[in-house]
Protein backbone atom coordinates (compact mmCIF):
# COMPACT_ATOMS: atom_id res chain seq x y z
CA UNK A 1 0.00 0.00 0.00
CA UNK A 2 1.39 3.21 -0.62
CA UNK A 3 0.65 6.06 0.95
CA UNK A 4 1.03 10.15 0.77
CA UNK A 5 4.10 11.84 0.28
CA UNK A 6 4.60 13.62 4.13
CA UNK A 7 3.13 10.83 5.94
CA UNK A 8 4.22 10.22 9.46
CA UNK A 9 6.22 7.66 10.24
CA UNK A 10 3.66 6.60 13.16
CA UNK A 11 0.31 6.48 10.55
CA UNK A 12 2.76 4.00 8.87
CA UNK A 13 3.78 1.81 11.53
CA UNK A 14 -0.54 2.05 12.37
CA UNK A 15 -1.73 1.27 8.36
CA UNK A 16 0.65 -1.78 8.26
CA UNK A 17 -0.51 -2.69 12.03
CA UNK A 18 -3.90 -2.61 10.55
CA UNK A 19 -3.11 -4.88 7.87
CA UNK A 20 -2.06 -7.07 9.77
CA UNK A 21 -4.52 -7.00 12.54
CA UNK A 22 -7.82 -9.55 13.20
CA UNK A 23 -9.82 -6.53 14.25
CA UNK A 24 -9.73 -3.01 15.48
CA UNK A 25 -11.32 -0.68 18.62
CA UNK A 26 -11.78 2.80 18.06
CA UNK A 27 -13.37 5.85 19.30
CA UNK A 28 -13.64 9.06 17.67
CA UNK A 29 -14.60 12.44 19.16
CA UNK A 30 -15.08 14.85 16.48
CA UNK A 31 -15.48 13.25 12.60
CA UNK A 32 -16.95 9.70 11.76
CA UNK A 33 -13.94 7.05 11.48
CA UNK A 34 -11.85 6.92 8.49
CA UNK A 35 -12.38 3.43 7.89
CA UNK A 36 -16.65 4.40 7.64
CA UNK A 37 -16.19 8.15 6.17
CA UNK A 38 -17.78 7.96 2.39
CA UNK A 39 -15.57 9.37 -0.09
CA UNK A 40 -17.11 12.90 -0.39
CA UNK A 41 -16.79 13.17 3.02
CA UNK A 42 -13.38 12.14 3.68
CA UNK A 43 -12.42 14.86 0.91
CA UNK A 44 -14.34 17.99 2.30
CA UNK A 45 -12.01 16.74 5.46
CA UNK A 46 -8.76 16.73 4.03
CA UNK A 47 -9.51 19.65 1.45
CA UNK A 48 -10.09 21.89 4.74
CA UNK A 49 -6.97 20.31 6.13
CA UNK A 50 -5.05 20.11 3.79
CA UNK A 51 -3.19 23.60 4.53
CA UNK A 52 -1.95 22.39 7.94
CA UNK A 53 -0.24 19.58 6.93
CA UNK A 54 3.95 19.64 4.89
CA UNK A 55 4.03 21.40 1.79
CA UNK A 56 4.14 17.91 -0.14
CA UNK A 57 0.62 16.53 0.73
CA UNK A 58 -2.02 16.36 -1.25
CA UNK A 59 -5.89 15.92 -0.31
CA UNK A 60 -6.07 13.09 -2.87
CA UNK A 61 -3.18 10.96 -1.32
CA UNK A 62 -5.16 11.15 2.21
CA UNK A 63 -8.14 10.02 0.41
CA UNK A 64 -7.05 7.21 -1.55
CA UNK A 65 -4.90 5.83 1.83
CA UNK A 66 -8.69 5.95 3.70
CA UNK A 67 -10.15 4.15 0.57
CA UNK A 68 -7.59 1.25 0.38
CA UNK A 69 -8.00 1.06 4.03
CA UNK A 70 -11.30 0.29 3.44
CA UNK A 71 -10.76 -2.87 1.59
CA UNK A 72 -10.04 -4.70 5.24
CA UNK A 73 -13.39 -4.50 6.08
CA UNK A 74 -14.79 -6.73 3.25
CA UNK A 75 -13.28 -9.43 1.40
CA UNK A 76 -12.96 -13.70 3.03
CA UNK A 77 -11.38 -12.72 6.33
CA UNK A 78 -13.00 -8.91 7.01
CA UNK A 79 -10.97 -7.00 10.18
CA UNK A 80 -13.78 -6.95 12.83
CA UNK A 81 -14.29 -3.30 13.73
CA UNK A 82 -16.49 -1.71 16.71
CA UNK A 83 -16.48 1.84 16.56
CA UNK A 84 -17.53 4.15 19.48
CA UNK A 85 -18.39 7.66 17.41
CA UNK A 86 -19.38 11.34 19.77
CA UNK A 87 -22.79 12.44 18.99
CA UNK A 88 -21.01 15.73 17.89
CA UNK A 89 -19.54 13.66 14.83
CA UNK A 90 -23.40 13.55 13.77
CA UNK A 91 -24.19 17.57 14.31
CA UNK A 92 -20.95 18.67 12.70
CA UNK A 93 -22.15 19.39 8.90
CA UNK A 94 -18.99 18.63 6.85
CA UNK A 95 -19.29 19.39 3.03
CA UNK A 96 -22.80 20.16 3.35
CA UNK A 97 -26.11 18.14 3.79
CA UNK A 98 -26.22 16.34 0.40
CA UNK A 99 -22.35 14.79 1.86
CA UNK A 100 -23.79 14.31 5.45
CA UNK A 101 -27.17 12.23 4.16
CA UNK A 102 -24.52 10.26 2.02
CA UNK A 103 -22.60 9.71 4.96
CA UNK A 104 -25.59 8.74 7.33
CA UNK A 105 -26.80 6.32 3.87
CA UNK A 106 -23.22 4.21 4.54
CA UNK A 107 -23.41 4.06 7.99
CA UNK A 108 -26.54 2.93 8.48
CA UNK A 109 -25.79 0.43 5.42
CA UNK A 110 -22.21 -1.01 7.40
CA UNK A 111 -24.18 -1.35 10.65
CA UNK A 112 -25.43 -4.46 9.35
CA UNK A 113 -22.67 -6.32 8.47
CA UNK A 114 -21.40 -8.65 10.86
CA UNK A 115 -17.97 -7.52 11.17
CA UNK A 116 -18.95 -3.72 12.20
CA UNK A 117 -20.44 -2.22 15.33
CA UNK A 118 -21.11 0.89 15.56
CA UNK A 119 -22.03 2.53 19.04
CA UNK A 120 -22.89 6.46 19.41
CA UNK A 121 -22.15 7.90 22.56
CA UNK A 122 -24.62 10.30 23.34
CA UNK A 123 -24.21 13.68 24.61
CA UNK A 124 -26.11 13.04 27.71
CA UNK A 125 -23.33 10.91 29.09
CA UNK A 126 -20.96 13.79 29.58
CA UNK A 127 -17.80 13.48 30.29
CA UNK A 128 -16.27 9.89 29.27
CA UNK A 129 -12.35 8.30 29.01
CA UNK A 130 -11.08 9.08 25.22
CA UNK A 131 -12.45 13.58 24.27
CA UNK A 132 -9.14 14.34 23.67
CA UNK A 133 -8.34 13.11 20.37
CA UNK A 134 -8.75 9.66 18.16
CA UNK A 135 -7.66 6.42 19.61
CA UNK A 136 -7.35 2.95 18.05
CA UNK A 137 -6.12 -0.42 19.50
CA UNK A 138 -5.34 -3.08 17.08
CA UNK A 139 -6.05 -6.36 17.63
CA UNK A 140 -3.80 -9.29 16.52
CA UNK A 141 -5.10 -12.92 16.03
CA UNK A 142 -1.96 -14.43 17.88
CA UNK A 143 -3.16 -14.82 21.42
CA UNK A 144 0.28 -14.27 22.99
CA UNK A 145 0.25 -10.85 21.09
CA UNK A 146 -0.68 -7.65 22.90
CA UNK A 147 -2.58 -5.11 21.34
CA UNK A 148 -1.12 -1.98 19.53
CA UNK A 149 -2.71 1.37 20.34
CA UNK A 150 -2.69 4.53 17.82
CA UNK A 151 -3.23 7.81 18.97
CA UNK A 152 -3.68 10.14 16.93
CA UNK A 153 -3.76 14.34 16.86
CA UNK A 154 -3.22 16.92 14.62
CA UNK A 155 0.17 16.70 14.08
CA UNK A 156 0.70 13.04 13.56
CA UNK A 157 0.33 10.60 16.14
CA UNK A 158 1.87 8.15 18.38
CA UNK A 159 2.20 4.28 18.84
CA UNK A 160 2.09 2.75 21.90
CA UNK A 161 2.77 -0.67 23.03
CA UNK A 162 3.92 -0.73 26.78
CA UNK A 163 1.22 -3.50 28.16
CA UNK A 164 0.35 -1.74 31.31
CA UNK A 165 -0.40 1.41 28.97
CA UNK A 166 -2.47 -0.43 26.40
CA UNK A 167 -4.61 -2.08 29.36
CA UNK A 168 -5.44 1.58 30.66
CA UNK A 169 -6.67 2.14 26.80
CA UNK A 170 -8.40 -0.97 26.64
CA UNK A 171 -10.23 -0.47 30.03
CA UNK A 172 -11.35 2.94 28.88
CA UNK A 173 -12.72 1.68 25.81
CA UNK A 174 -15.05 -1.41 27.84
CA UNK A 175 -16.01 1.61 29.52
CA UNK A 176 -16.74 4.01 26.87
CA UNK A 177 -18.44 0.90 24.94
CA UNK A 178 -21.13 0.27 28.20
CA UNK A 179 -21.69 4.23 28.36
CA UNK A 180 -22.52 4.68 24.56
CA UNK A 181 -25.83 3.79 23.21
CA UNK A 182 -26.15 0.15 21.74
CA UNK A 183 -26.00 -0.32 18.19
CA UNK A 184 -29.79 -1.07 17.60
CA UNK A 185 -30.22 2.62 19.80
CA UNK A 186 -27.62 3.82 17.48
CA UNK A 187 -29.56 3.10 14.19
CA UNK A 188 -32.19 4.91 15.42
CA UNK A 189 -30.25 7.73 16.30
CA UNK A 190 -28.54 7.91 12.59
CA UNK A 191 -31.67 7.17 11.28
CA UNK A 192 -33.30 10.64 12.71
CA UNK A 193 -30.03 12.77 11.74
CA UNK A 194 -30.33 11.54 7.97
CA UNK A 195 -34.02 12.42 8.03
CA UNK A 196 -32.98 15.95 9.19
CA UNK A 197 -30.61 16.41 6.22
CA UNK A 198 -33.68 15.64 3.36
């Protein structure tokens, strides 16, 4: 896979972790996951963005890298994903109604396959474990095998693998995960935000 020109060495070592992963646990604060963004969406993203990253980059790169990503989620052996997404990721309009309908169409459309859960955690919860930026912890199929974590903020990310550390992550998540709505609840709740963008 090759990815953008000016791509941290981190998002590297997390892409080819993901490859190589049986599934992945992820929470996102502020923007639907890359792996679930829709084209359109993904590119009103990274053409915002685009001006804070190295002179080399190119919106395109990021949003072929997110596309080719996607491929792990279908195919014989699909990565198992469960996604924890902020209500605010539903209320922030990015690229406009017609791209946030789209974007409701393909989640609701993922939530049924058996690899994906999606859970929404609600703004009535307040105050949970992961606001301050995108985490994910990559799971590998060999049991002796610890997960990976990626954390990730706007000027790259880190990688972090010390056990003890990646159990504080993984105990925030089984917390985040019985906080957020369920993913029937969640339908409904992505189901009333696409109606409010006909």
């Amino acid at each position: 896979m090759r990815l953008p020109m000016g791509t941290s060495r981190t998002f590297r070592r997390y892409v080819t972790a993901e490859r190589e992963a049986v599934g992945e646990r992820g929470i996102e604060p502020v923007t639907v996951p890359g792996l679930l963004q829709t084209e359109r969406y993904a590119r009103a993203i990274n053409d915002r963005g685009i001006r804070y990253l190295r002179q080399t980059a190119r919106p395109e790169g990021y949003v072929n890298i997110r596309r080719t990503r996607q491929t792990l989620l279908d195919g014989p052996t699909p990565l198992n994903l469960h996604v924890i997404v902020d209500e605010a990721a539903l209320h922030r309009e990015i690229g406009g109604r017609e791209v946030m309908h789209e974007q409701f169409a393909h989640l609701l459309v993922v939530a049924e396959w058996s690899n994906i859960t999606i859970q929404v955690m609600p703004y009535g919860v307040g105050a949970y474990g992961f606001m301050s930026g995108a985490v994910a912890i990559i799971d590998y199929a060999e049991p002796d095998s610890s997960p990976g974590v990626y954390l990730e903020y706007p000027a790259g990310g880190a990688w972090v693998e010390n056990p003890e550390d990646v159990g504080r992550f993984t105990t925030m998540f089984e917390d985040a995960a019985s906080a957020a709505l369920t993913p029937d609840e969640t339908v409904d709740l992505i189901h009333q935000r696409m109606r409010s963008k006909q």
